[in-house]
N, C-alpha and C. Protein backbone atom coordinates (compact mmCIF):
# COMPACT_ATOMS: atom_id res chain seq x y z
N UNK A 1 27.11 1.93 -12.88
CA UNK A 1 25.88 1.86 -12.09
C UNK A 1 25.76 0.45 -11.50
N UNK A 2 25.02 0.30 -10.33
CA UNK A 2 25.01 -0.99 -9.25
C UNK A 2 24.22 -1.41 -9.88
N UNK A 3 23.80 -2.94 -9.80
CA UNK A 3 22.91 -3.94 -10.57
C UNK A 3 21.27 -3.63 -9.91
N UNK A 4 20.38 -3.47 -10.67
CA UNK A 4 19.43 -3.33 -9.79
C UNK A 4 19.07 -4.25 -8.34
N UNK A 5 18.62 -3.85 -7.65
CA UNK A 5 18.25 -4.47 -6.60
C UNK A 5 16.92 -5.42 -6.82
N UNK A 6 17.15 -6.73 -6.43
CA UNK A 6 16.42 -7.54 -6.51
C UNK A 6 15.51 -8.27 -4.77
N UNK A 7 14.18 -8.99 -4.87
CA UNK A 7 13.47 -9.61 -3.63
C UNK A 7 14.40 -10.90 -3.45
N UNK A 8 14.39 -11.36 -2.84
CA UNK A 8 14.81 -12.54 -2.66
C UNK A 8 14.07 -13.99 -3.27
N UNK A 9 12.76 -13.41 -3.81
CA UNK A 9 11.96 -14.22 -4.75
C UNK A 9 12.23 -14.23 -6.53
N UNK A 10 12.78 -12.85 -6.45
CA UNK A 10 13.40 -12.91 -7.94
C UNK A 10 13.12 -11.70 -8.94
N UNK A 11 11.85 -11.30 -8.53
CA UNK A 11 11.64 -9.90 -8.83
C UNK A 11 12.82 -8.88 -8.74
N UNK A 12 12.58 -7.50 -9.36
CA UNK A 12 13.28 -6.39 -9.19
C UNK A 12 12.22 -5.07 -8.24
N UNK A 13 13.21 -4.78 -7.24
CA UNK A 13 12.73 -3.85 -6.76
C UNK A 13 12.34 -2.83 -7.19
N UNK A 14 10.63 -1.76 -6.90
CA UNK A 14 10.69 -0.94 -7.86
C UNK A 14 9.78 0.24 -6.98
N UNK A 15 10.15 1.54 -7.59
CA UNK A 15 9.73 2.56 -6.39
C UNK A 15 7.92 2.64 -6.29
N UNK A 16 7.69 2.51 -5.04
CA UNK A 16 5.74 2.11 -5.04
C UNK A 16 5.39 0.79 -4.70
N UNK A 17 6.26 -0.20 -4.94
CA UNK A 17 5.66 -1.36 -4.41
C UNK A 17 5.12 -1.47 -2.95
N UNK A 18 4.22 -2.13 -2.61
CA UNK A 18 3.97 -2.67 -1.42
C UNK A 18 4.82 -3.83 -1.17
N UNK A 19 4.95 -3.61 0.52
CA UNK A 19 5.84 -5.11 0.70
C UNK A 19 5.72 -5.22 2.44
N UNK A 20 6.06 -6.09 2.71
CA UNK A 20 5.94 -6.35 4.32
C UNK A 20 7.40 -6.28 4.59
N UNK A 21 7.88 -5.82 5.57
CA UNK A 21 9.16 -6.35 6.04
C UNK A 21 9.23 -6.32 7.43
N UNK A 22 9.84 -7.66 7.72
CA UNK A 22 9.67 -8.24 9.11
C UNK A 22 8.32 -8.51 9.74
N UNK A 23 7.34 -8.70 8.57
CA UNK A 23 6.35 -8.68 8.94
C UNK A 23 5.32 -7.35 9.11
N UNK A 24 6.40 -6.03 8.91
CA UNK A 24 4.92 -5.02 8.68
C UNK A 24 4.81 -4.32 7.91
N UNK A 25 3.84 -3.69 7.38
CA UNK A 25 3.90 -3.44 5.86
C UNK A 25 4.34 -1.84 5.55
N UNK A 26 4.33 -1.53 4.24
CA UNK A 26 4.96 -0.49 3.87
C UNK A 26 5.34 -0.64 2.53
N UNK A 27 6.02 0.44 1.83
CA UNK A 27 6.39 0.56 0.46
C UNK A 27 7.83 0.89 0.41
N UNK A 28 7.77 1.10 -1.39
CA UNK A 28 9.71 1.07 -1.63
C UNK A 28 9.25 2.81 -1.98
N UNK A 29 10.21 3.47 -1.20
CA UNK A 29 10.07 5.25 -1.22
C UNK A 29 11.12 5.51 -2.73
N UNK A 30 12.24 5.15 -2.81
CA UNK A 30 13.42 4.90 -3.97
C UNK A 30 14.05 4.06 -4.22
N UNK A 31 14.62 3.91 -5.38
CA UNK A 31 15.64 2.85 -5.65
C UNK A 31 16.54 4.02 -6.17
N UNK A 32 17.83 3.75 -5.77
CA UNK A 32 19.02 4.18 -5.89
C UNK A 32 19.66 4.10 -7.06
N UNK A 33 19.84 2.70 -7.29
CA UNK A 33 20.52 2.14 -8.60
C UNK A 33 19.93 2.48 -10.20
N UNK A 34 18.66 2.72 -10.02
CA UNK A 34 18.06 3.14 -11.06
C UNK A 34 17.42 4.20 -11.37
N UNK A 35 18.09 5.01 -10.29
CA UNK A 35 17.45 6.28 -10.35
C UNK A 35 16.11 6.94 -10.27
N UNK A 36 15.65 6.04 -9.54
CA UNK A 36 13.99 6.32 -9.49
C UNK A 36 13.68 7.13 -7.79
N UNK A 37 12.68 8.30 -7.83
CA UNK A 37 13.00 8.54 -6.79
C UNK A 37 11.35 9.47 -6.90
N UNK A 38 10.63 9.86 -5.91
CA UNK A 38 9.73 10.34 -5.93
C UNK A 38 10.16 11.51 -5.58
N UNK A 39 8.52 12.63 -5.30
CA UNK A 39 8.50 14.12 -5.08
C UNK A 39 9.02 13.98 -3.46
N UNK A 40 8.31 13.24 -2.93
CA UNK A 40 8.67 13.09 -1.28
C UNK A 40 10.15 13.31 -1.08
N UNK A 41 10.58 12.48 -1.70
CA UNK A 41 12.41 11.87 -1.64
C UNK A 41 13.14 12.32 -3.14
N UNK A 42 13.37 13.17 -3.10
CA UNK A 42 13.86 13.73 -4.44
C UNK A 42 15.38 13.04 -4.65
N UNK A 43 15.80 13.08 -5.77
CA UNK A 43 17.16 12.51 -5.73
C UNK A 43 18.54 13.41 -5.26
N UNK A 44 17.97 14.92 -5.60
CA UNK A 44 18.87 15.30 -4.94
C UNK A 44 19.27 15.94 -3.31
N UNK A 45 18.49 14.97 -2.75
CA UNK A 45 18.51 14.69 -1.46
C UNK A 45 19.56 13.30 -1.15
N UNK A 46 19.37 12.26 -1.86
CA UNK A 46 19.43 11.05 -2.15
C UNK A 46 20.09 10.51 -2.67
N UNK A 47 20.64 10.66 -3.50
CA UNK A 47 21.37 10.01 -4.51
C UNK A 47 22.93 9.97 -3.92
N UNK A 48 23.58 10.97 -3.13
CA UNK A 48 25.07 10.85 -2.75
C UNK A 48 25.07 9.22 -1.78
N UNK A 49 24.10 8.52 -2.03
CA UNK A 49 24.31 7.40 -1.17
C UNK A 49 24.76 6.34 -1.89
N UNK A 50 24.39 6.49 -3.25
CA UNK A 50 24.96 5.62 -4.63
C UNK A 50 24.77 4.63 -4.45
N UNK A 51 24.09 3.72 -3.69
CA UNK A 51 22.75 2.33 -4.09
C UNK A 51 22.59 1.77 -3.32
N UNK A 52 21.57 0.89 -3.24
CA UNK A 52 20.50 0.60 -2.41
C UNK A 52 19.08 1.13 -2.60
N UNK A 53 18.21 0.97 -1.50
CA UNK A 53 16.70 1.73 -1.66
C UNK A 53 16.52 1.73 -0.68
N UNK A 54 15.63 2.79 -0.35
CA UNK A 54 14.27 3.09 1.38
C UNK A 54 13.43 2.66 0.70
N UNK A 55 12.98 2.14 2.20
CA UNK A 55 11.50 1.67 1.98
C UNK A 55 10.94 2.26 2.97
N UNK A 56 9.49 2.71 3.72
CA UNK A 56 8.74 2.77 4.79
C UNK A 56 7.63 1.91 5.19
N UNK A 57 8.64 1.65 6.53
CA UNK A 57 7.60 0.10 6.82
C UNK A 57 6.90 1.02 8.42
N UNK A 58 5.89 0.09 8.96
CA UNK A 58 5.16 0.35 9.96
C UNK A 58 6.03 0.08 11.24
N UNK A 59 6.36 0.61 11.91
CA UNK A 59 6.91 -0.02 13.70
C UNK A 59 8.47 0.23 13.01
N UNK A 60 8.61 0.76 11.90
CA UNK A 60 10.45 0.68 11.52
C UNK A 60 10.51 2.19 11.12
N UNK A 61 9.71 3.00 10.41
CA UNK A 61 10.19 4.10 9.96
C UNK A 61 10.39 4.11 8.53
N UNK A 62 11.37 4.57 8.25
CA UNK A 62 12.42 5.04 7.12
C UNK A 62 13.77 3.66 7.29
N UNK A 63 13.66 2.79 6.38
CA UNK A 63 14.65 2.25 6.15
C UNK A 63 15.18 2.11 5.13
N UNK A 64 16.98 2.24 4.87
CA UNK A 64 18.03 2.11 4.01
C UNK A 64 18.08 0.85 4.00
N UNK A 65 18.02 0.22 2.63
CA UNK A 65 18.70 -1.56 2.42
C UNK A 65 19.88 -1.58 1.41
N UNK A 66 20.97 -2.11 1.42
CA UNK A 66 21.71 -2.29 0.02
C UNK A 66 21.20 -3.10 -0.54
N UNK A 67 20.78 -4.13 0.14
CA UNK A 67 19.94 -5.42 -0.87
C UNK A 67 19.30 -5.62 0.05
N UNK A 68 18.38 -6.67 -0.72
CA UNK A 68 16.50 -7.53 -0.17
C UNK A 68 17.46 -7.92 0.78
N UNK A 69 16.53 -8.69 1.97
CA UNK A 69 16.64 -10.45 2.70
C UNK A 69 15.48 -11.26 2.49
N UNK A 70 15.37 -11.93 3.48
CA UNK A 70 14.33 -12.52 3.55
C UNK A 70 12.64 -12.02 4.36
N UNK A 71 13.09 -11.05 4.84
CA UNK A 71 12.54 -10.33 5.74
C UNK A 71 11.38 -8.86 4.62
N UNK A 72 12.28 -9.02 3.85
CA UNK A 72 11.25 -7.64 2.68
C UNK A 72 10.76 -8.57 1.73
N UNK A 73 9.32 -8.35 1.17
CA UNK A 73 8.39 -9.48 0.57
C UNK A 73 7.67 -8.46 -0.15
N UNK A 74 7.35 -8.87 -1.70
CA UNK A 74 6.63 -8.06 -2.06
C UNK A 74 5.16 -8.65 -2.26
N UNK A 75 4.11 -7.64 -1.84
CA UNK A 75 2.71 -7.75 -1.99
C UNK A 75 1.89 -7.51 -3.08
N UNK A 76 2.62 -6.15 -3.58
CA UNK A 76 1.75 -5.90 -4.78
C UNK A 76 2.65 -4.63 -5.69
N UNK A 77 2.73 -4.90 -6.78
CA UNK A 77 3.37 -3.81 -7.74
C UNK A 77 2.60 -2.66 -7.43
N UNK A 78 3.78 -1.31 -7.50
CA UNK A 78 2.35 -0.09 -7.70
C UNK A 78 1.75 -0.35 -9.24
């Protein structure tokens, strides 16, 4: 299994957080690596992608990351 995915602040990514990226906001839909995945996004939809996480941000959609940048920020734990 891939190392969990981490922010670039030091935290671990986790499914529900709030976060901005690129400046607009949105949440983490799954994490890959740890198998966490909601009713929306089931894993077995999901999972043949074998790691990384979506998130849904505003003005972006549905986005795939393998890892943070500087650009995804977290706001608030679910």
């Amino acid at each position: 299994m891939e190392p969990t995915p981490s922010y670039a602040s030091g935290g671990a990514i986790r499914i529900g957080d709030r976060i901005t990226y690129a400046g607009n906001t949105g949440r983490v839909v799954f994490v890959i690596n740890t198998r966490s995945f909601s009713d929306a996004y089931p894993e077995e939809e999901w999972s043949y992608l074998e790691r990384g996480f979506m998130i849904e941000a505003e003005g972006y959609g549905r986005v795939l990351l393998d890892e943070a940048d500087e650009d995804l920020i977290l706001i608030e734990r679910a």
